[in-house]
PDB file of N, CA and C in Angstrom:
ATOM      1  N   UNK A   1      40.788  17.881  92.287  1.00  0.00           N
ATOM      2  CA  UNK A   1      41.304  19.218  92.439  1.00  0.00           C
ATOM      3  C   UNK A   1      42.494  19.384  91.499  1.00  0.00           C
ATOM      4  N   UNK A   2      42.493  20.494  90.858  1.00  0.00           N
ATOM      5  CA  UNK A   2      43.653  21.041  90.015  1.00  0.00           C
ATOM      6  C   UNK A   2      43.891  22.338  90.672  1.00  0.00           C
ATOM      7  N   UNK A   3      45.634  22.303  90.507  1.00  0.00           N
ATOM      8  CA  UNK A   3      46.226  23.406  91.235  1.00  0.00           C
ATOM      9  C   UNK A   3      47.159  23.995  89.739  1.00  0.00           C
ATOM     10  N   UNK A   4      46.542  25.402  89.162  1.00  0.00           N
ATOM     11  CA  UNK A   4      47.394  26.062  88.312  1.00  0.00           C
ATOM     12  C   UNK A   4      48.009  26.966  88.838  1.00  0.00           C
ATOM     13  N   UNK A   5      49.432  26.933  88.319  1.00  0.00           N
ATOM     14  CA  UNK A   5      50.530  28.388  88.696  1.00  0.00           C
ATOM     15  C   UNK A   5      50.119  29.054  87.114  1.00  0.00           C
ATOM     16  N   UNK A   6      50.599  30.487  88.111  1.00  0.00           N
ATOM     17  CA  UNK A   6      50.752  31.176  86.868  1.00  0.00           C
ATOM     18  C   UNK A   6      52.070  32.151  86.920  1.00  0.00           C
ATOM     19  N   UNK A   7      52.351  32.478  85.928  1.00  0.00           N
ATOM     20  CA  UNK A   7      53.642  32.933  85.828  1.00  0.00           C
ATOM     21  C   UNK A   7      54.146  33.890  84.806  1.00  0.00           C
ATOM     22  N   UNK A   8      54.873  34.664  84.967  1.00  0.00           N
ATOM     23  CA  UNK A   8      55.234  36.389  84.175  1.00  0.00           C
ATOM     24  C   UNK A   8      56.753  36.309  84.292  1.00  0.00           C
ATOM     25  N   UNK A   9      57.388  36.141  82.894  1.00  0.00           N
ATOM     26  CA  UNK A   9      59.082  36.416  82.937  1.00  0.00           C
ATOM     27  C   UNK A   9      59.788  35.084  84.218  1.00  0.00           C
ATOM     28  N   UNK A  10      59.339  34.306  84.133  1.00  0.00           N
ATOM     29  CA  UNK A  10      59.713  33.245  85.267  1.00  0.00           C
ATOM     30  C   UNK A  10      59.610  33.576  86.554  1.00  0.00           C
ATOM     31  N   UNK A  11      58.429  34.619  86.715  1.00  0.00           N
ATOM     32  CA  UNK A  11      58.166  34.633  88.363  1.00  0.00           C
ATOM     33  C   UNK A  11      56.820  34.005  88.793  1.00  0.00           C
ATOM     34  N   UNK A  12      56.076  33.351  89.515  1.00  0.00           N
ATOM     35  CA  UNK A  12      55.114  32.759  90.024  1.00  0.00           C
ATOM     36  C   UNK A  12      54.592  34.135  90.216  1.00  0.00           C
ATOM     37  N   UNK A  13      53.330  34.905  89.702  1.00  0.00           N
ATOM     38  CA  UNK A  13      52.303  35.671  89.946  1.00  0.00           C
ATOM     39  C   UNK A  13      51.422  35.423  90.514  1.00  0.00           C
ATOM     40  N   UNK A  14      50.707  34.130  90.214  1.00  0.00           N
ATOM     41  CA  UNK A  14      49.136  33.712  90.567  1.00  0.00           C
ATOM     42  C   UNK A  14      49.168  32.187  90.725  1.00  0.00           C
ATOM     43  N   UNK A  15      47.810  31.948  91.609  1.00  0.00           N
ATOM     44  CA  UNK A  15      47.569  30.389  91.770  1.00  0.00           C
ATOM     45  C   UNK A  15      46.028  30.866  91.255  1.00  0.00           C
ATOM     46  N   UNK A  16      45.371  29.286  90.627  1.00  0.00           N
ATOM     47  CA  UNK A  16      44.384  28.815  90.498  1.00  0.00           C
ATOM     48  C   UNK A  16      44.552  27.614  91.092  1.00  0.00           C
ATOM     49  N   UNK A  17      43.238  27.305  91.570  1.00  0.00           N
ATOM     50  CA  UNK A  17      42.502  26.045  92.331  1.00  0.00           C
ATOM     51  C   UNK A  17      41.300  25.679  91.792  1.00  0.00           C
ATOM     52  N   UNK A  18      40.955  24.619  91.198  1.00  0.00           N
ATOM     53  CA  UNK A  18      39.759  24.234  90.410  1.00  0.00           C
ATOM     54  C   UNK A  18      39.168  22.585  91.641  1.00  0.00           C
ATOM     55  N   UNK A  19      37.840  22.850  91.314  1.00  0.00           N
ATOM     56  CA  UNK A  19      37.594  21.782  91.708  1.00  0.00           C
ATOM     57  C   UNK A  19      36.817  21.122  90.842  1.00  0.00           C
ATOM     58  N   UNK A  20      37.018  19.992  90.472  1.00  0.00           N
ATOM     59  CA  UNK A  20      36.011  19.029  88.853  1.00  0.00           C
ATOM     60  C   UNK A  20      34.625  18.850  89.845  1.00  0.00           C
ATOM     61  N   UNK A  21      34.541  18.877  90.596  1.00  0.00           N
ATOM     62  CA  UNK A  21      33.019  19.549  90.862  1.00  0.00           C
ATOM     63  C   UNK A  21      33.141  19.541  92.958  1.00  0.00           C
ATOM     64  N   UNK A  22      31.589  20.014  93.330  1.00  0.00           N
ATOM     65  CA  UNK A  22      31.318  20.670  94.519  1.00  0.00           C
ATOM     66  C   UNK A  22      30.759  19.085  95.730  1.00  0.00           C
ATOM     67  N   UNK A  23      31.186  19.478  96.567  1.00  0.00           N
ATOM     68  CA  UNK A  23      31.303  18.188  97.560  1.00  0.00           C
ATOM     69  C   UNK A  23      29.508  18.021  97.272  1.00  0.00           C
ATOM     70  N   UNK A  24      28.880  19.055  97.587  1.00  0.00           N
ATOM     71  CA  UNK A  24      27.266  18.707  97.160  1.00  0.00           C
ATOM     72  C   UNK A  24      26.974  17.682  96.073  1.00  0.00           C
ATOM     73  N   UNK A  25      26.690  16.536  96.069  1.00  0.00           N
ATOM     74  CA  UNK A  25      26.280  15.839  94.661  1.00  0.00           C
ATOM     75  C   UNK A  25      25.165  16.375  93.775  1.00  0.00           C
ATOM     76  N   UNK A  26      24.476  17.396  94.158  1.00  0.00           N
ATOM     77  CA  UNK A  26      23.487  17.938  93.488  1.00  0.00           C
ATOM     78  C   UNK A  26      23.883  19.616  92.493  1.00  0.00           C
ATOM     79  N   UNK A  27      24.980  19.556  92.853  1.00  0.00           N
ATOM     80  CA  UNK A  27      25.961  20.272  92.258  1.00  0.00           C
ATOM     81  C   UNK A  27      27.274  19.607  91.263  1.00  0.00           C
ATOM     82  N   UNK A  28      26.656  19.900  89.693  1.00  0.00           N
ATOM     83  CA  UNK A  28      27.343  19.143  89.321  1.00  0.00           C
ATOM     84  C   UNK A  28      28.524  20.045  88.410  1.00  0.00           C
ATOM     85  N   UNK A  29      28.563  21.365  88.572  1.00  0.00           N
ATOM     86  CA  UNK A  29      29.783  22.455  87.518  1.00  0.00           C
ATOM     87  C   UNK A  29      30.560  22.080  88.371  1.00  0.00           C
ATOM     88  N   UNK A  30      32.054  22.084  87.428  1.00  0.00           N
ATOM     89  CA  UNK A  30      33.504  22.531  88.378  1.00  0.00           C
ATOM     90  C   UNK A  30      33.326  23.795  89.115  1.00  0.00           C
ATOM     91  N   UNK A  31      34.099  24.346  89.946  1.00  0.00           N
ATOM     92  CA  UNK A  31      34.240  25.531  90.838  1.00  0.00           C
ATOM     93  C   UNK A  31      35.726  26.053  90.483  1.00  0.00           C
ATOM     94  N   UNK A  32      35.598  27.035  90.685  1.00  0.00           N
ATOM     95  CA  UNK A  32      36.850  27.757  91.277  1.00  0.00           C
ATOM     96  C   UNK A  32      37.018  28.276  92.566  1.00  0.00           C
ATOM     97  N   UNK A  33      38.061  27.529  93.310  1.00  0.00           N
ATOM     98  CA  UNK A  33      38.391  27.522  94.559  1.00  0.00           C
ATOM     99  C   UNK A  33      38.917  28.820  95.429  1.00  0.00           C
ATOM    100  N   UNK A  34      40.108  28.926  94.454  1.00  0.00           N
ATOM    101  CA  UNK A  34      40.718  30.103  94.646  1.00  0.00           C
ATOM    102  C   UNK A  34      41.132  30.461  93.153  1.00  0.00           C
ATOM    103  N   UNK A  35      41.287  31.953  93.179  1.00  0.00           N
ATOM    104  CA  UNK A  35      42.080  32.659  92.232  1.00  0.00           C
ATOM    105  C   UNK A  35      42.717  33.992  92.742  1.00  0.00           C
ATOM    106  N   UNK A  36      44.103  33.519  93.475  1.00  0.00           N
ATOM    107  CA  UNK A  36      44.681  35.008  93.584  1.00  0.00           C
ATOM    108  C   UNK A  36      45.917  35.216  92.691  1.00  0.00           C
ATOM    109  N   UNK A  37      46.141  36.717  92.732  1.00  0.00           N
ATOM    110  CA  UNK A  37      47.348  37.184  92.064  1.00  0.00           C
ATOM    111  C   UNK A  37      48.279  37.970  93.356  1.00  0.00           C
ATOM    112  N   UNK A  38      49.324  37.696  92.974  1.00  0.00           N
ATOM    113  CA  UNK A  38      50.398  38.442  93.798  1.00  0.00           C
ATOM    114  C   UNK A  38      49.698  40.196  94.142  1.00  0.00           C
ATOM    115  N   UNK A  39      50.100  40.309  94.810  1.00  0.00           N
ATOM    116  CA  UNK A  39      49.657  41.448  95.578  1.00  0.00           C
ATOM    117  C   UNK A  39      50.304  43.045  94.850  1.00  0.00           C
ATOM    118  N   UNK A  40      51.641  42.640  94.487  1.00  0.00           N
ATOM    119  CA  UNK A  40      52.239  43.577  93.658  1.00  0.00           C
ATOM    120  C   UNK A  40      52.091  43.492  92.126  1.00  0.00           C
ATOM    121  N   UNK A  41      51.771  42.207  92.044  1.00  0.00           N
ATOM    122  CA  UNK A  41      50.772  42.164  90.770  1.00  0.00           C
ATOM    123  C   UNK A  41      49.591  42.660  90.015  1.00  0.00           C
ATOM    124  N   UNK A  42      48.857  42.853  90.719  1.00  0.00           N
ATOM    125  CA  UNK A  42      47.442  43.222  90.745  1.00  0.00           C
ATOM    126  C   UNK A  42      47.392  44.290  89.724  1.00  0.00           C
ATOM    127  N   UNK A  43      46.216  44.708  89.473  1.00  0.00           N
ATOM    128  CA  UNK A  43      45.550  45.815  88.582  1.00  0.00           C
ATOM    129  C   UNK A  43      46.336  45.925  87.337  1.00  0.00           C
ATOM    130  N   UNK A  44      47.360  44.262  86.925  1.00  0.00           N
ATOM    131  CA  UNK A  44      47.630  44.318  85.548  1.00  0.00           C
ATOM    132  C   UNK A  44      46.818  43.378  84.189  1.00  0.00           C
ATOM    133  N   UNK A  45      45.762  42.949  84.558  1.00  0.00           N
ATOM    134  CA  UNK A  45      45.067  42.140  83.768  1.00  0.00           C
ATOM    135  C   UNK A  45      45.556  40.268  84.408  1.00  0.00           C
ATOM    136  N   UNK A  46      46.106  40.209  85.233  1.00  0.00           N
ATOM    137  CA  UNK A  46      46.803  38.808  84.984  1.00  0.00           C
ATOM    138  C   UNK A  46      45.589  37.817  85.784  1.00  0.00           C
ATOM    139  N   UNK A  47      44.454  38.727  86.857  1.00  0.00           N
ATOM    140  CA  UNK A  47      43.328  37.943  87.542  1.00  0.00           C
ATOM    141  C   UNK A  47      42.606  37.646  86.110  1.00  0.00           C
ATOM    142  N   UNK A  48      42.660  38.670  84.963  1.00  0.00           N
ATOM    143  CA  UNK A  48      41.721  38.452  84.113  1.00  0.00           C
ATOM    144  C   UNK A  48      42.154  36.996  83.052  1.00  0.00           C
ATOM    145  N   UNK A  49      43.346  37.382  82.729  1.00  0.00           N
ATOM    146  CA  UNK A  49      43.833  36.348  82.210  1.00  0.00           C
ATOM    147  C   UNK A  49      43.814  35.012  82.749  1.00  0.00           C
ATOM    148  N   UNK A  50      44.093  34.969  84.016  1.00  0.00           N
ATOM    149  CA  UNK A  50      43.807  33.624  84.303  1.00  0.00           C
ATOM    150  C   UNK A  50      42.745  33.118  84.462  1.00  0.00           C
ATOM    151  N   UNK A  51      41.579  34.152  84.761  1.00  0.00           N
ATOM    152  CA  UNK A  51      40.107  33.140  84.380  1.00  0.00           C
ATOM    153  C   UNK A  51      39.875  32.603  83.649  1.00  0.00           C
ATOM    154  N   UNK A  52      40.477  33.624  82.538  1.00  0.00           N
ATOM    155  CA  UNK A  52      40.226  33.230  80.878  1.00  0.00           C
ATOM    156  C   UNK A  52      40.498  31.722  80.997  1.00  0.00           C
ATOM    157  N   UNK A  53      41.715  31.821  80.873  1.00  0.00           N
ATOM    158  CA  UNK A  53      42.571  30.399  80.913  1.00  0.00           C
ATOM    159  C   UNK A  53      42.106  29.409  81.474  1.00  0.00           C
ATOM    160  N   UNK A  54      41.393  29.246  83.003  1.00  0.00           N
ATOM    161  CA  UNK A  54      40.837  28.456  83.562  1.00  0.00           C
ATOM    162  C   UNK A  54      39.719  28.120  82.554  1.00  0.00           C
ATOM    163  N   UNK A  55      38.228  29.103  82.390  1.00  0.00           N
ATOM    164  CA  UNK A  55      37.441  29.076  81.765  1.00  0.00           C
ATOM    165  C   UNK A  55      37.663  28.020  80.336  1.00  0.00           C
ATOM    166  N   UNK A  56      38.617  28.805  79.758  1.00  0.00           N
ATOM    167  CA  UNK A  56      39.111  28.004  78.056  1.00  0.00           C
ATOM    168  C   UNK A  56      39.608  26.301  78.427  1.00  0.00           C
ATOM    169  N   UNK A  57      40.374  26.510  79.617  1.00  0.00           N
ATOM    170  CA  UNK A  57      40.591  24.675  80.446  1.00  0.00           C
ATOM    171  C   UNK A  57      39.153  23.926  80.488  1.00  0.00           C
ATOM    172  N   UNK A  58      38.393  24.562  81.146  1.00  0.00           N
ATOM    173  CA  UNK A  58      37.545  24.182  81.451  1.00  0.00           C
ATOM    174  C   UNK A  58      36.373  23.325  80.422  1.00  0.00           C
ATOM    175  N   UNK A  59      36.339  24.345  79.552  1.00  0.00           N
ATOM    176  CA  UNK A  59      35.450  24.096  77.985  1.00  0.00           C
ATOM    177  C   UNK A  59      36.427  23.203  77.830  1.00  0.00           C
ATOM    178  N   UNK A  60      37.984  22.815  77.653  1.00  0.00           N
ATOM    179  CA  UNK A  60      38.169  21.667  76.517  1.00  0.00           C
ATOM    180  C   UNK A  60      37.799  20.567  77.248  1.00  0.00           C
ATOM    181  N   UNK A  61      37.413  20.512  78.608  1.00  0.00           N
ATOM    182  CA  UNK A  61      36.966  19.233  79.244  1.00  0.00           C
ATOM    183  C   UNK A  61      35.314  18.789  79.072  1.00  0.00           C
ATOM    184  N   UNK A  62      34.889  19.460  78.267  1.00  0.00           N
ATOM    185  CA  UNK A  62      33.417  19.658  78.245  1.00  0.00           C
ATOM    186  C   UNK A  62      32.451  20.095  78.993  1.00  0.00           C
ATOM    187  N   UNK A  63      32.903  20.789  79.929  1.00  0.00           N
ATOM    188  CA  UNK A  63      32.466  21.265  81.229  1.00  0.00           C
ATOM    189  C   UNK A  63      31.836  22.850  80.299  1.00  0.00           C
ATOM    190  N   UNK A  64      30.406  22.891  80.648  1.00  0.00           N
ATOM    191  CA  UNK A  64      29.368  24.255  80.423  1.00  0.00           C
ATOM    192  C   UNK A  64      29.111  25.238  81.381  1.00  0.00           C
ATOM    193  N   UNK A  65      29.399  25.064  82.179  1.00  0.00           N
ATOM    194  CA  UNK A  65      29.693  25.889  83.569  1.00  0.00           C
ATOM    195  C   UNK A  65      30.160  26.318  84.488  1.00  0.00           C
ATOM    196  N   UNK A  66      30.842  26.943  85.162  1.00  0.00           N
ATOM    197  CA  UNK A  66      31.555  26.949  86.056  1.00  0.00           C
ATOM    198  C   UNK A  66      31.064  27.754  87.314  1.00  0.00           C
ATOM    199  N   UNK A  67      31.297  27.465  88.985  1.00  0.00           N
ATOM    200  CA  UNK A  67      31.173  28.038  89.929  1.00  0.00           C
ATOM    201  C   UNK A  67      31.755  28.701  90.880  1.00  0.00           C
ATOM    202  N   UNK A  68      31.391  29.384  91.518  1.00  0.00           N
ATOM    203  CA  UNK A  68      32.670  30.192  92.362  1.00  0.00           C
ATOM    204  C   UNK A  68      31.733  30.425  93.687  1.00  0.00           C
ATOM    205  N   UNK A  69      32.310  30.904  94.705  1.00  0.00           N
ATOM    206  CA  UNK A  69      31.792  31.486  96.091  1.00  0.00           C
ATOM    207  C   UNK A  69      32.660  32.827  96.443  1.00  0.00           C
ATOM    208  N   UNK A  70      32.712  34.084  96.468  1.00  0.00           N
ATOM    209  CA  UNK A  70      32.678  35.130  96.878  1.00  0.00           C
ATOM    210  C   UNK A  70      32.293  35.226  98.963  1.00  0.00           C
ATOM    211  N   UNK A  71      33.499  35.325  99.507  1.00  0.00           N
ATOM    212  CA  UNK A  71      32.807  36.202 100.737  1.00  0.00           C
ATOM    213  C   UNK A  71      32.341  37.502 100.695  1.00  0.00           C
ATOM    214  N   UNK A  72      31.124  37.519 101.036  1.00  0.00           N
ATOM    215  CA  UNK A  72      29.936  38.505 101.588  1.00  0.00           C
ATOM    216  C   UNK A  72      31.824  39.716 102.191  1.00  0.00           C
ATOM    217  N   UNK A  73      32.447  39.689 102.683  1.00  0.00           N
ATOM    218  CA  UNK A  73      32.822  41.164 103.061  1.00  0.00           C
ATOM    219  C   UNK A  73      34.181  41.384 102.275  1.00  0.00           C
ATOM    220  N   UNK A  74      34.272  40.942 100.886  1.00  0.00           N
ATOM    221  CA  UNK A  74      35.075  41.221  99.702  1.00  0.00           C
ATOM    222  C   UNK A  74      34.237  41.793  98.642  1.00  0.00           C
ATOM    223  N   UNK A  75      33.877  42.538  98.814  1.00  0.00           N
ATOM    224  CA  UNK A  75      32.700  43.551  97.600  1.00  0.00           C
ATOM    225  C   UNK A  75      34.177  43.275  96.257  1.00  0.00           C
ATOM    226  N   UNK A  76      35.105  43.883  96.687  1.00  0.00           N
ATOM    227  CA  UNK A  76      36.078  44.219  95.476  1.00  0.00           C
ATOM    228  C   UNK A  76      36.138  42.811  94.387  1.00  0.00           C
ATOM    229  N   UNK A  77      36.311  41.602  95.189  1.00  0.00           N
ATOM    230  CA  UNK A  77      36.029  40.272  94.664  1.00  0.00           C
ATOM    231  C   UNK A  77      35.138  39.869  94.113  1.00  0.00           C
ATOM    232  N   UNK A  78      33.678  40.182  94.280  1.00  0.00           N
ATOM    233  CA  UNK A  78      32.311  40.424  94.267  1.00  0.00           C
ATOM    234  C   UNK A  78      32.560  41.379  92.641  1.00  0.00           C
ATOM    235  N   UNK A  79      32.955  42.449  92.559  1.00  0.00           N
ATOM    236  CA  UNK A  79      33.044  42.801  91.612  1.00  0.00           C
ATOM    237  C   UNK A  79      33.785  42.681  90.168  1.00  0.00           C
ATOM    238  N   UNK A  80      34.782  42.147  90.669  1.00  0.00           N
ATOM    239  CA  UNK A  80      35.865  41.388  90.142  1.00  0.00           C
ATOM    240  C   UNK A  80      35.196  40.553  88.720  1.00  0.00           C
ATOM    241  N   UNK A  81      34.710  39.625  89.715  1.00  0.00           N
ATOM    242  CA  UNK A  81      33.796  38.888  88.783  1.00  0.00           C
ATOM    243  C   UNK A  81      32.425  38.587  87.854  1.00  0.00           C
ATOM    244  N   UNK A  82      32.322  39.613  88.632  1.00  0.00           N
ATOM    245  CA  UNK A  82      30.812  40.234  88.114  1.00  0.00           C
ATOM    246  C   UNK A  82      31.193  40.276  86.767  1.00  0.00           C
ATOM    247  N   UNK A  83      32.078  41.700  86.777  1.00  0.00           N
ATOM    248  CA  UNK A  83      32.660  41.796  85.513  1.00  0.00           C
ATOM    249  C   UNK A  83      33.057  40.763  84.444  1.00  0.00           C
ATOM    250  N   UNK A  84      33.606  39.862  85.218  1.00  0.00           N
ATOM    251  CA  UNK A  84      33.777  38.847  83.830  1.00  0.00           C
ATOM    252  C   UNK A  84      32.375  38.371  83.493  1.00  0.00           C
ATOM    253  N   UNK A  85      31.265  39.090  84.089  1.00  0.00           N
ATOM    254  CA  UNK A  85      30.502  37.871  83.390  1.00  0.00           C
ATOM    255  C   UNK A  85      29.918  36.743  84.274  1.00  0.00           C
ATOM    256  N   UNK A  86      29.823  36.347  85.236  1.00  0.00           N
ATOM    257  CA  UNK A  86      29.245  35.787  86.586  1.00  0.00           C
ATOM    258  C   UNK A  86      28.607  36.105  87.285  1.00  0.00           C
ATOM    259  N   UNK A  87      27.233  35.413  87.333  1.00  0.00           N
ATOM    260  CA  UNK A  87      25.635  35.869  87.577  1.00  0.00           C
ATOM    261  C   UNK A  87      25.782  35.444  89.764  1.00  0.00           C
ATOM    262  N   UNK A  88      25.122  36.275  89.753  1.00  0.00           N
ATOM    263  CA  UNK A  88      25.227  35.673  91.394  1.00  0.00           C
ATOM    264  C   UNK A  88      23.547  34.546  91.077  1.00  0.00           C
ATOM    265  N   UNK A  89      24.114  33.885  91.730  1.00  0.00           N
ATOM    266  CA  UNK A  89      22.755  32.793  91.831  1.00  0.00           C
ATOM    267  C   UNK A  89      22.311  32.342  93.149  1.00  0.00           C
ATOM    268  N   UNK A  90      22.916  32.421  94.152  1.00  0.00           N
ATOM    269  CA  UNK A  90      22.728  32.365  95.627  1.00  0.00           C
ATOM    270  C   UNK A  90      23.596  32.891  96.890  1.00  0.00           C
ATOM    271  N   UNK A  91      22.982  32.975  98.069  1.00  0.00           N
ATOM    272  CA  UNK A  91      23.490  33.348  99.033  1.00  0.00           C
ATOM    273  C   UNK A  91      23.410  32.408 100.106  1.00  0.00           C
ATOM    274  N   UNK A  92      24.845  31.961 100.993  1.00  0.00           N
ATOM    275  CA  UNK A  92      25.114  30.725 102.238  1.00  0.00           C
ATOM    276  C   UNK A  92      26.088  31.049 102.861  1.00  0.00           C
ATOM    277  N   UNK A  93      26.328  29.826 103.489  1.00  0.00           N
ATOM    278  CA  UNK A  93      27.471  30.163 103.962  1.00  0.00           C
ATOM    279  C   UNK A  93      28.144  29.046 103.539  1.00  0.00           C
ATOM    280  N   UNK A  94      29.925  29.231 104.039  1.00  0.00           N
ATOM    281  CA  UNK A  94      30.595  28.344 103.283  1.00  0.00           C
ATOM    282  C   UNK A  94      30.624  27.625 103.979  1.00  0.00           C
ATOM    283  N   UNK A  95      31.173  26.454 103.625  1.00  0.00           N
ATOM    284  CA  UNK A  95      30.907  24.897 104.305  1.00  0.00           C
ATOM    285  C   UNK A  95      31.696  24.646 105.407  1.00  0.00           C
ATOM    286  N   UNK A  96      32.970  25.208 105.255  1.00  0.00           N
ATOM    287  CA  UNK A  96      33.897  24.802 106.585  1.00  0.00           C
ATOM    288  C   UNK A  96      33.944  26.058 107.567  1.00  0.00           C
ATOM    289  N   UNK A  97      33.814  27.298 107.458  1.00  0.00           N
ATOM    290  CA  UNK A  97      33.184  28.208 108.750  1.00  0.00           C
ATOM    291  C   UNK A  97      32.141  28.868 108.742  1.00  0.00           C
ATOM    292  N   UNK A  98      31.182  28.427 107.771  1.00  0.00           N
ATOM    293  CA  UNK A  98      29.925  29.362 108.220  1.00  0.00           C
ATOM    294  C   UNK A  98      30.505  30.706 108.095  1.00  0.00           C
ATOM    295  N   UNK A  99      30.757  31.281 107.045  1.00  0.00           N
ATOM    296  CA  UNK A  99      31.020  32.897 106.492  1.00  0.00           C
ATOM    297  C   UNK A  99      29.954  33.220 105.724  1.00  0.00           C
ATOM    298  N   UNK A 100      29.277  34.506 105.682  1.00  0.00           N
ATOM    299  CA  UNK A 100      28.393  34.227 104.432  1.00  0.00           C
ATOM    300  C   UNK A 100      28.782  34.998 103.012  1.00  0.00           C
ATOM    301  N   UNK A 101      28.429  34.119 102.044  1.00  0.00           N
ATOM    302  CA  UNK A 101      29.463  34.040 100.967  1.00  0.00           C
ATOM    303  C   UNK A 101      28.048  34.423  99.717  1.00  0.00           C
ATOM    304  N   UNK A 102      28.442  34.933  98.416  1.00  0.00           N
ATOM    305  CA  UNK A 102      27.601  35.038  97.188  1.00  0.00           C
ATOM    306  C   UNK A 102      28.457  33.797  96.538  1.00  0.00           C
ATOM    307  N   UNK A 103      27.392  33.209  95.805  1.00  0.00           N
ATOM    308  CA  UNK A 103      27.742  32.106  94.933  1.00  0.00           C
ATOM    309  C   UNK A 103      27.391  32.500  93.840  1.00  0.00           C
ATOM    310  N   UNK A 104      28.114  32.494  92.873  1.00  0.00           N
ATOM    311  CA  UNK A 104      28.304  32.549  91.472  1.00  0.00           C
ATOM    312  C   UNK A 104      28.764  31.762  90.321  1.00  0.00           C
ATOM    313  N   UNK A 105      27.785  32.144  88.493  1.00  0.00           N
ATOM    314  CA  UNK A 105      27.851  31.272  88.050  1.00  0.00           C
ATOM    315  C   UNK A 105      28.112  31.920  86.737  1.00  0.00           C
ATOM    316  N   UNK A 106      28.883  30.964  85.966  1.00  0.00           N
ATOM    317  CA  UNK A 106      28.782  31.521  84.626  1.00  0.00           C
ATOM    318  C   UNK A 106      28.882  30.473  83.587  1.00  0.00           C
ATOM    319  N   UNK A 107      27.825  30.809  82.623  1.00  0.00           N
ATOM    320  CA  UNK A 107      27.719  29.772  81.449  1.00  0.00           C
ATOM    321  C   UNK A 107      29.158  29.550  80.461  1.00  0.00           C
ATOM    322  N   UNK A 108      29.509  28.692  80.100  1.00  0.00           N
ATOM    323  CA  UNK A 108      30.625  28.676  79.555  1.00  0.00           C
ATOM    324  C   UNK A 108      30.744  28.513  77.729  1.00  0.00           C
ATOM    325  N   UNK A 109      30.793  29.497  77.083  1.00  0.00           N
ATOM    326  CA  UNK A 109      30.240  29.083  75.619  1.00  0.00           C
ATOM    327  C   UNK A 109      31.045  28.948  74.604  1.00  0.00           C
TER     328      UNK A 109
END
């Protein structure tokens, strides 16, 4: 697990959470765990930027893919990422409460 801050003028904005891959062994992309931005932050590009950033981390490790899980009753999140570019590829639930969640994927090039 990698834990990134992110940060604007020396204030902590955002966390990233990466995981170098999914407790499933048949799952072999890193994930992204979490990605939030400060709340008064928001709607300035900085969720976008930090994917980027994760994403561009990600490629220098040689890693071609990356994964994410979306809860089923965050449409806005759901869309979020869509936008960047992240294919939904399945529907479950998540591992520690049984929520049901969209799983998503995106090629990394």
């Amino acid at each position: 697990m990698e834990v990134l801050l992110a940060r604007s003028a020396g204030r902590l904005i955002g966390i990233a959470i990466t995981l170098a891959t999914h407790p499933d062994p048949a799952d072999g992309d890193p994930w992204i765990g979490l990605l939030m931005i400060d709340a008064t932050q928001q709607q300035q590009g900085y969720g976008r930027q930090l994917a980027s950033l994760v994403e561009t981390r990600l490629r220098a490790f040689g890693r071609t893919a990356v994964r994410l899980a979306v809860l089923d009753n965050n449409p806005d999140a759901l869309t979020f990422w869509t936008t960047l570019g992240y294919d939904v590829i399945d529907h479950r639930e998540d591992r520690q409460l049984g929520r049901p969640c969209t799983v998503l994927r995106k090629q990394l090039r």
